[in-house]
Protein backbone atom coordinates (compact mmCIF):
# COMPACT_ATOMS: atom_id res chain seq x y z
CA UNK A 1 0.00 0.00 0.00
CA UNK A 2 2.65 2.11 0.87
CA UNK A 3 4.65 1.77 -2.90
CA UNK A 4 1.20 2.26 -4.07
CA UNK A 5 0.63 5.13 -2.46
CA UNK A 6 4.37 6.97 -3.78
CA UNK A 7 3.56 5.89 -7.12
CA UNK A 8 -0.24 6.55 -7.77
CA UNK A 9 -1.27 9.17 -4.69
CA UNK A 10 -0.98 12.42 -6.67
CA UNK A 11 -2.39 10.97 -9.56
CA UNK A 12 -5.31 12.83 -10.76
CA UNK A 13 -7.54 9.44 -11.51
CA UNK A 14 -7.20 8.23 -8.04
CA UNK A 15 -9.76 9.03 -5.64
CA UNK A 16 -8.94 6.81 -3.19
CA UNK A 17 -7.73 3.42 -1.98
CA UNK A 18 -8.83 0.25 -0.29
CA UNK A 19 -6.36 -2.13 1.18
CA UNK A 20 -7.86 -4.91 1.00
CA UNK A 21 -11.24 -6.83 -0.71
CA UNK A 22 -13.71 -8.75 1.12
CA UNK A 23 -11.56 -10.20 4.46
CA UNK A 24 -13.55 -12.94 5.70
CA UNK A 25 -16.45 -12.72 8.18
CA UNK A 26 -14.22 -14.96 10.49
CA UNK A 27 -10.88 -12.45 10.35
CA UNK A 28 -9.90 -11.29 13.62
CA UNK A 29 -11.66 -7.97 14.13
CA UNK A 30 -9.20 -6.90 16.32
CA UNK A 31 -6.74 -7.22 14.19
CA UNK A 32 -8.28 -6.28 10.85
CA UNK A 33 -8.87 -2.47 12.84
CA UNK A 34 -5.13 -2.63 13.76
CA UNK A 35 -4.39 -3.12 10.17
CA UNK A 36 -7.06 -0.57 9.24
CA UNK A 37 -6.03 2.20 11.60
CA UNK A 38 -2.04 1.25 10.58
CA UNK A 39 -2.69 1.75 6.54
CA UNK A 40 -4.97 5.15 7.22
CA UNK A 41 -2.39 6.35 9.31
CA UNK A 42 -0.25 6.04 6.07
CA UNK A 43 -2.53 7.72 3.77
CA UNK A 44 -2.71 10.59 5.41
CA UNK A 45 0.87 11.32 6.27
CA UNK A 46 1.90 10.54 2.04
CA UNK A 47 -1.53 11.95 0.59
CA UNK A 48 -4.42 13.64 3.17
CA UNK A 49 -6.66 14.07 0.33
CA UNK A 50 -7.51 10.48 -0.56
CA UNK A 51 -10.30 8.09 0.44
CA UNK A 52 -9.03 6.04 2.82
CA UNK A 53 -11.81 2.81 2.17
CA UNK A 54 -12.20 -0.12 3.93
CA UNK A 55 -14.30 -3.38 3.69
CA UNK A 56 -16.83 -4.14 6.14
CA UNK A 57 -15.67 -7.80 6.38
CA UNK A 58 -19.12 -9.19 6.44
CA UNK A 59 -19.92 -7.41 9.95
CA UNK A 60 -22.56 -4.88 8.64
CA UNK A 61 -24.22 -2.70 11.67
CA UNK A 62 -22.59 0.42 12.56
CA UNK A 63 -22.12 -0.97 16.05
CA UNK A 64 -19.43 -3.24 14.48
CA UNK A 65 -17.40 -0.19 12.98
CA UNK A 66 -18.15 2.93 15.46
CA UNK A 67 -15.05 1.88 17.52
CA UNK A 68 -12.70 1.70 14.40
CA UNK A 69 -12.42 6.22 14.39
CA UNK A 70 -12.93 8.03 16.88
CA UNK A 71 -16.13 10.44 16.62
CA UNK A 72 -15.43 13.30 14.48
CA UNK A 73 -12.71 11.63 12.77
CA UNK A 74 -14.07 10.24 10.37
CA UNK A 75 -12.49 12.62 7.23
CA UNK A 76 -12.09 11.35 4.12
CA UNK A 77 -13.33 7.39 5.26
CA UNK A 78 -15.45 5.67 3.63
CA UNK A 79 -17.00 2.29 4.54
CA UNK A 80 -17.63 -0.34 1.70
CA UNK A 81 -20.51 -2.86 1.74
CA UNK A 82 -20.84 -5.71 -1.19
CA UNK A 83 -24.26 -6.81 -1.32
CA UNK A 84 -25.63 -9.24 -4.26
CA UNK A 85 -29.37 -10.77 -4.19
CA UNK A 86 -28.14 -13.82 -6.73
CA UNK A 87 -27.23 -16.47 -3.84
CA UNK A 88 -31.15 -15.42 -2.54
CA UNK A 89 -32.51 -17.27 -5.52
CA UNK A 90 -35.78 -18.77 -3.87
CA UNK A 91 -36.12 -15.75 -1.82
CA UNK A 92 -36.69 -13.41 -4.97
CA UNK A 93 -40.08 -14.33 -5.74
CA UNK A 94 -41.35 -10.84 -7.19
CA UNK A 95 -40.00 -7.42 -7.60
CA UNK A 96 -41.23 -6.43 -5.29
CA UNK A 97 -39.48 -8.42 -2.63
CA UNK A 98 -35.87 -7.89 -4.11
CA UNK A 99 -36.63 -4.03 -3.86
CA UNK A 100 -37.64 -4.15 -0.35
CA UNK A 101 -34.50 -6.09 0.62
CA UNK A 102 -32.77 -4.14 -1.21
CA UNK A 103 -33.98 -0.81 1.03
CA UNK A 104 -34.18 -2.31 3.94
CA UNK A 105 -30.39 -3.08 3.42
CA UNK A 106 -29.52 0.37 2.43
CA UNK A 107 -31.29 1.72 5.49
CA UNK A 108 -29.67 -0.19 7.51
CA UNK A 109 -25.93 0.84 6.19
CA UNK A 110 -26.68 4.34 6.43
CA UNK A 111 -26.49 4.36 9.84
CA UNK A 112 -22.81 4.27 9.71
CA UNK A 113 -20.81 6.95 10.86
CA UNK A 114 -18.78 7.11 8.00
CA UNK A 115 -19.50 7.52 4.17
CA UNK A 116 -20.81 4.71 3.05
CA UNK A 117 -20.77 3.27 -0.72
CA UNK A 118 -22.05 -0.06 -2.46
CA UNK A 119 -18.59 -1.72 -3.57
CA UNK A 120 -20.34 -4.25 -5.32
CA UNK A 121 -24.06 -5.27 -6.39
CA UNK A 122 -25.94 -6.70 -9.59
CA UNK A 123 -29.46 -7.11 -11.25
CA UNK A 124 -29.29 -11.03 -10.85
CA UNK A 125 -31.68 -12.76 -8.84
CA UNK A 126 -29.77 -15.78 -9.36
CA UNK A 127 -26.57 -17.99 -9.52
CA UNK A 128 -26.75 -19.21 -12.95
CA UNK A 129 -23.60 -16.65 -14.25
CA UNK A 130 -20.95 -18.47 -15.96
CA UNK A 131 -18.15 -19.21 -13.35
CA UNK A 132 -19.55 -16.82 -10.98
CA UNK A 133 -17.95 -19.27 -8.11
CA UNK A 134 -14.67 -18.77 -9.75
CA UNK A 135 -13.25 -20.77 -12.84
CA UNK A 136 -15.43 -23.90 -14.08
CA UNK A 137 -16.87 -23.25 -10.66
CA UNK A 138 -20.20 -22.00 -8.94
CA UNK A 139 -23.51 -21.50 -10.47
CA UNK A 140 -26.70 -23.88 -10.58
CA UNK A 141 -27.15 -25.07 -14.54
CA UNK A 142 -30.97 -25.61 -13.30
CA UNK A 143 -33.34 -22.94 -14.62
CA UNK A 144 -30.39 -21.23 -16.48
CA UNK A 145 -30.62 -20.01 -20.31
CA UNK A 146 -27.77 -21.14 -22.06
CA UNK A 147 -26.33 -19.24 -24.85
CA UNK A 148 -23.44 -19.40 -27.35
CA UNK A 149 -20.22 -19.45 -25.57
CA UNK A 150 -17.75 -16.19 -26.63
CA UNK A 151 -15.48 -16.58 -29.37
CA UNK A 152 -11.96 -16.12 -28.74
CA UNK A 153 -10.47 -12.07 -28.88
CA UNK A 154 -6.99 -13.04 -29.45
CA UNK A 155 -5.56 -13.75 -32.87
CA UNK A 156 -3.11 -16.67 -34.08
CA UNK A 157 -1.79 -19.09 -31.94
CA UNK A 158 -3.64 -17.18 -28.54
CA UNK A 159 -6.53 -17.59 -29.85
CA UNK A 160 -7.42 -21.18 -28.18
CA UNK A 161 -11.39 -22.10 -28.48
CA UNK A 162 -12.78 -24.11 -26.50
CA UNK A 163 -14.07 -27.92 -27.30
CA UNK A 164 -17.64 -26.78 -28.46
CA UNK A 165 -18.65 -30.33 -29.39
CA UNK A 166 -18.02 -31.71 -26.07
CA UNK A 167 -20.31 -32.50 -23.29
CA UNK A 168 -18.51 -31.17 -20.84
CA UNK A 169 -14.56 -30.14 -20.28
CA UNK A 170 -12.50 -30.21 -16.76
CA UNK A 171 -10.70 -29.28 -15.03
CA UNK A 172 -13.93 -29.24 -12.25
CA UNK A 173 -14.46 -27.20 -9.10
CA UNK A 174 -16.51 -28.39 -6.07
CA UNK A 175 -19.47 -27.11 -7.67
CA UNK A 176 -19.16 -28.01 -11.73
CA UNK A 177 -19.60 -24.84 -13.61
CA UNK A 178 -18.98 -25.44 -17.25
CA UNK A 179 -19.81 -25.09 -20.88
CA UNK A 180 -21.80 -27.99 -22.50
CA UNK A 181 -21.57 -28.51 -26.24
CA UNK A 182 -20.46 -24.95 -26.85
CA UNK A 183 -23.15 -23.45 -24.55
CA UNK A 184 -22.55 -21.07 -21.55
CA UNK A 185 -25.24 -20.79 -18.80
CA UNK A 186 -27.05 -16.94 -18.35
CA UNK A 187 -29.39 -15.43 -15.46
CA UNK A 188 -32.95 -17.51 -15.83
CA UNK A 189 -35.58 -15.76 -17.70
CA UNK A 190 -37.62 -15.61 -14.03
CA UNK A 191 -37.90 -11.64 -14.69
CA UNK A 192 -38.66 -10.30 -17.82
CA UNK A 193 -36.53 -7.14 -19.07
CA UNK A 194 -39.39 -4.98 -17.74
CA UNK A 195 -39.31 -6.27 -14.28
CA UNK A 196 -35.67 -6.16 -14.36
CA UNK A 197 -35.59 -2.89 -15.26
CA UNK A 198 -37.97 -2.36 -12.65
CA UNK A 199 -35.79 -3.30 -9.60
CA UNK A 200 -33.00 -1.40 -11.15
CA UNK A 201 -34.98 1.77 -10.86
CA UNK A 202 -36.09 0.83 -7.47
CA UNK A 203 -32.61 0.09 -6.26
CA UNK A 204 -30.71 3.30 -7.77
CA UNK A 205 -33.93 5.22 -6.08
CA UNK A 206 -32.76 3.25 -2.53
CA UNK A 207 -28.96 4.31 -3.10
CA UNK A 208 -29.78 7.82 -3.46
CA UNK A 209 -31.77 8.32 -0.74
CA UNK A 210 -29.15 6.38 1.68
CA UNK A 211 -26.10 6.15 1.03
CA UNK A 212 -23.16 8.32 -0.92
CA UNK A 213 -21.90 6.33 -3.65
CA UNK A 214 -22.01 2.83 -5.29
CA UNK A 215 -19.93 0.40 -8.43
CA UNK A 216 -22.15 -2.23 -9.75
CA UNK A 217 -20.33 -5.16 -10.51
CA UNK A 218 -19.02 -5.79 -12.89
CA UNK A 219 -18.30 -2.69 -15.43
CA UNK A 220 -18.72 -4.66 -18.26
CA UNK A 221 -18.52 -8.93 -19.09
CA UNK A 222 -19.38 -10.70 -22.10
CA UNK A 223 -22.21 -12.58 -21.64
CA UNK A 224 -24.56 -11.17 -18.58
CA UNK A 225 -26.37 -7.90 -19.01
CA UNK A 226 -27.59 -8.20 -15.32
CA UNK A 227 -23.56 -8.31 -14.20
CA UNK A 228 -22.94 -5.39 -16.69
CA UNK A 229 -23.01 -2.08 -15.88
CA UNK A 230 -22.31 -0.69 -19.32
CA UNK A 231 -24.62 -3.47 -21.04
CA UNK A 232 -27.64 -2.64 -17.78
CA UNK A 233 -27.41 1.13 -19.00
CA UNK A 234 -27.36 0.71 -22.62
CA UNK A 235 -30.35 -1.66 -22.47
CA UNK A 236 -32.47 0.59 -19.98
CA UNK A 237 -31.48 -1.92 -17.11
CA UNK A 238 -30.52 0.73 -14.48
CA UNK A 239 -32.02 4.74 -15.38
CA UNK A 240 -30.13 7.08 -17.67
CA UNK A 241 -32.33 10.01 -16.35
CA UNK A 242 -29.80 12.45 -14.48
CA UNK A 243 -29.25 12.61 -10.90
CA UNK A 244 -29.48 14.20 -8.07
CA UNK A 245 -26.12 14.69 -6.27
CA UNK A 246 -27.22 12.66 -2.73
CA UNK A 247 -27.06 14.74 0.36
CA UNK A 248 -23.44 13.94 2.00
CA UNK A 249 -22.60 13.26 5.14
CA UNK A 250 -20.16 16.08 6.23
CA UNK A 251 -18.28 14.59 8.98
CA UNK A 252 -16.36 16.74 11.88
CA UNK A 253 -13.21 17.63 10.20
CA UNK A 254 -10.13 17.58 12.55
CA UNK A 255 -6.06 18.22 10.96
CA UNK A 256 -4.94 14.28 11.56
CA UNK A 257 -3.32 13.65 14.26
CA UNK A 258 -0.07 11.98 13.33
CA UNK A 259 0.15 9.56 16.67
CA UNK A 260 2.23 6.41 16.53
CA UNK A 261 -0.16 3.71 14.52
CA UNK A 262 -0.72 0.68 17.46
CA UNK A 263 1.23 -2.60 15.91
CA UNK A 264 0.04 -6.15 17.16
CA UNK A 265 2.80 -8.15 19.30
């Protein structure tokens, strides 16, 4: 973080930086805040005017993360939350329901102290992505469409196809993801592009009035409109209508104090 930090800090892209993505529910807190605390400490003694974000680690309620700052100082941190309705597959009967839970979690994270911004979310309502588990991993094939697999983008020798008149082709995960006679699994046809257009409006309506920022994942892919933010706007997924800038949280603002981080023995 630190060579990061000499090398990209000033740049004029960079609005801020997160150490690390998505430490497991079952890291040490104790010493995750350490780390936290350590890295921010950093920041602001090479370059004050970035972001300093962090990962909630899968503990979501403010009470988990008031202790991390003090109160009122709080500058220039912002708290990221990843949250995905695709492994709630039964759950997302209607549109109804998956904009509901989708509030209801953005009320909920708003609470925090801290700026707060969606790291990660997506339109799908279920796990059928291609390799969303990881390589020939994840996903349910049941109630999937299945669609032509991409061509290869490289030329010559790079450009390796796949077997497209096999069955199926390892090497296998723990949860077999993988093309079948040149077909690649998609999001189900559940919701139509209406309803799924639908919960996008809801959801962008739920961000706005809760929180200060959000990145739906992913920017763009080649086969899943749901999982593409460029493909979702194009196609009238998510709104194109302009914004509102949200109403920002303005924390305290106190000059950083430049203690001695705390290290762990």
């Amino acid at each position: 973080m630190s060579g990061l930090v000499d090398k990209w800090g000033q740049h004029p892209a960079v609005w801020g930086l997160e150490p690390v993505n998505e430490p497991q529910d079952a890291t040490d807190q104790w010493a995750l805040k350490i780390f936290y605390r350590n890295l921010r400490y950093m920041m602001r003694t090479k370059a004050p005017h970035l972001k300093f974000v962090f990962h909630d680690s899968g503990h979501l309620t403010p009470a988990d993360w008031d202790d991390l700052f003090a109160d009122g100082d709080t500058h220039n941190v912002v708290l990221d939350n990843h949250y995905y309705r695709a492994w709630n597959n039964l759950d997302n009967t209607d549109v109804d329901t998956v904009c509901k839970a989708y509030k209801e979690h953005l009320e909920m994270i708003q609470g925090h102290k801290y700026e707060v911004m969606l790291g990660e979310w997506a339109l799908a309502t279920d796990d059928c992505a291609f390799w969303l588990g990881n390589f020939n991993d994840g996903g349910s094939p049941g109630g999937c469409q299945w669609v032509d697999c991409p061509k290869p983008y490289l030329e010559g020798k790079f450009a390796v196809d796949l077997d497209r008149d096999a069955y199926m082709q390892g090497p296998f995960g723990t949860d077999p993801d993988v093309a079948m006679y040149g077909k690649c699994p998609i999001d189900s046809a559940r919701f139509s592009q209406a309803e799924v257009a639908a919960m996008g409006k809801c959801i962008y309506e739920s961000i706005d009035a809760n929180i200060q920022a959000q990145t739906m994942w992913t920017f763009r892919n080649e086969l899943e409109p749901r999982w593409s933010y460029m493909e979702a706007y194009d196609t009238g997924l998510i709104p194109k209508v302009e914004r509102k800038e949200p109403e920002r949280k303005e924390p305290e603002h106190k000059e950083p104090e430049h203690k001695e981080p705390e290290h762990k023995e």
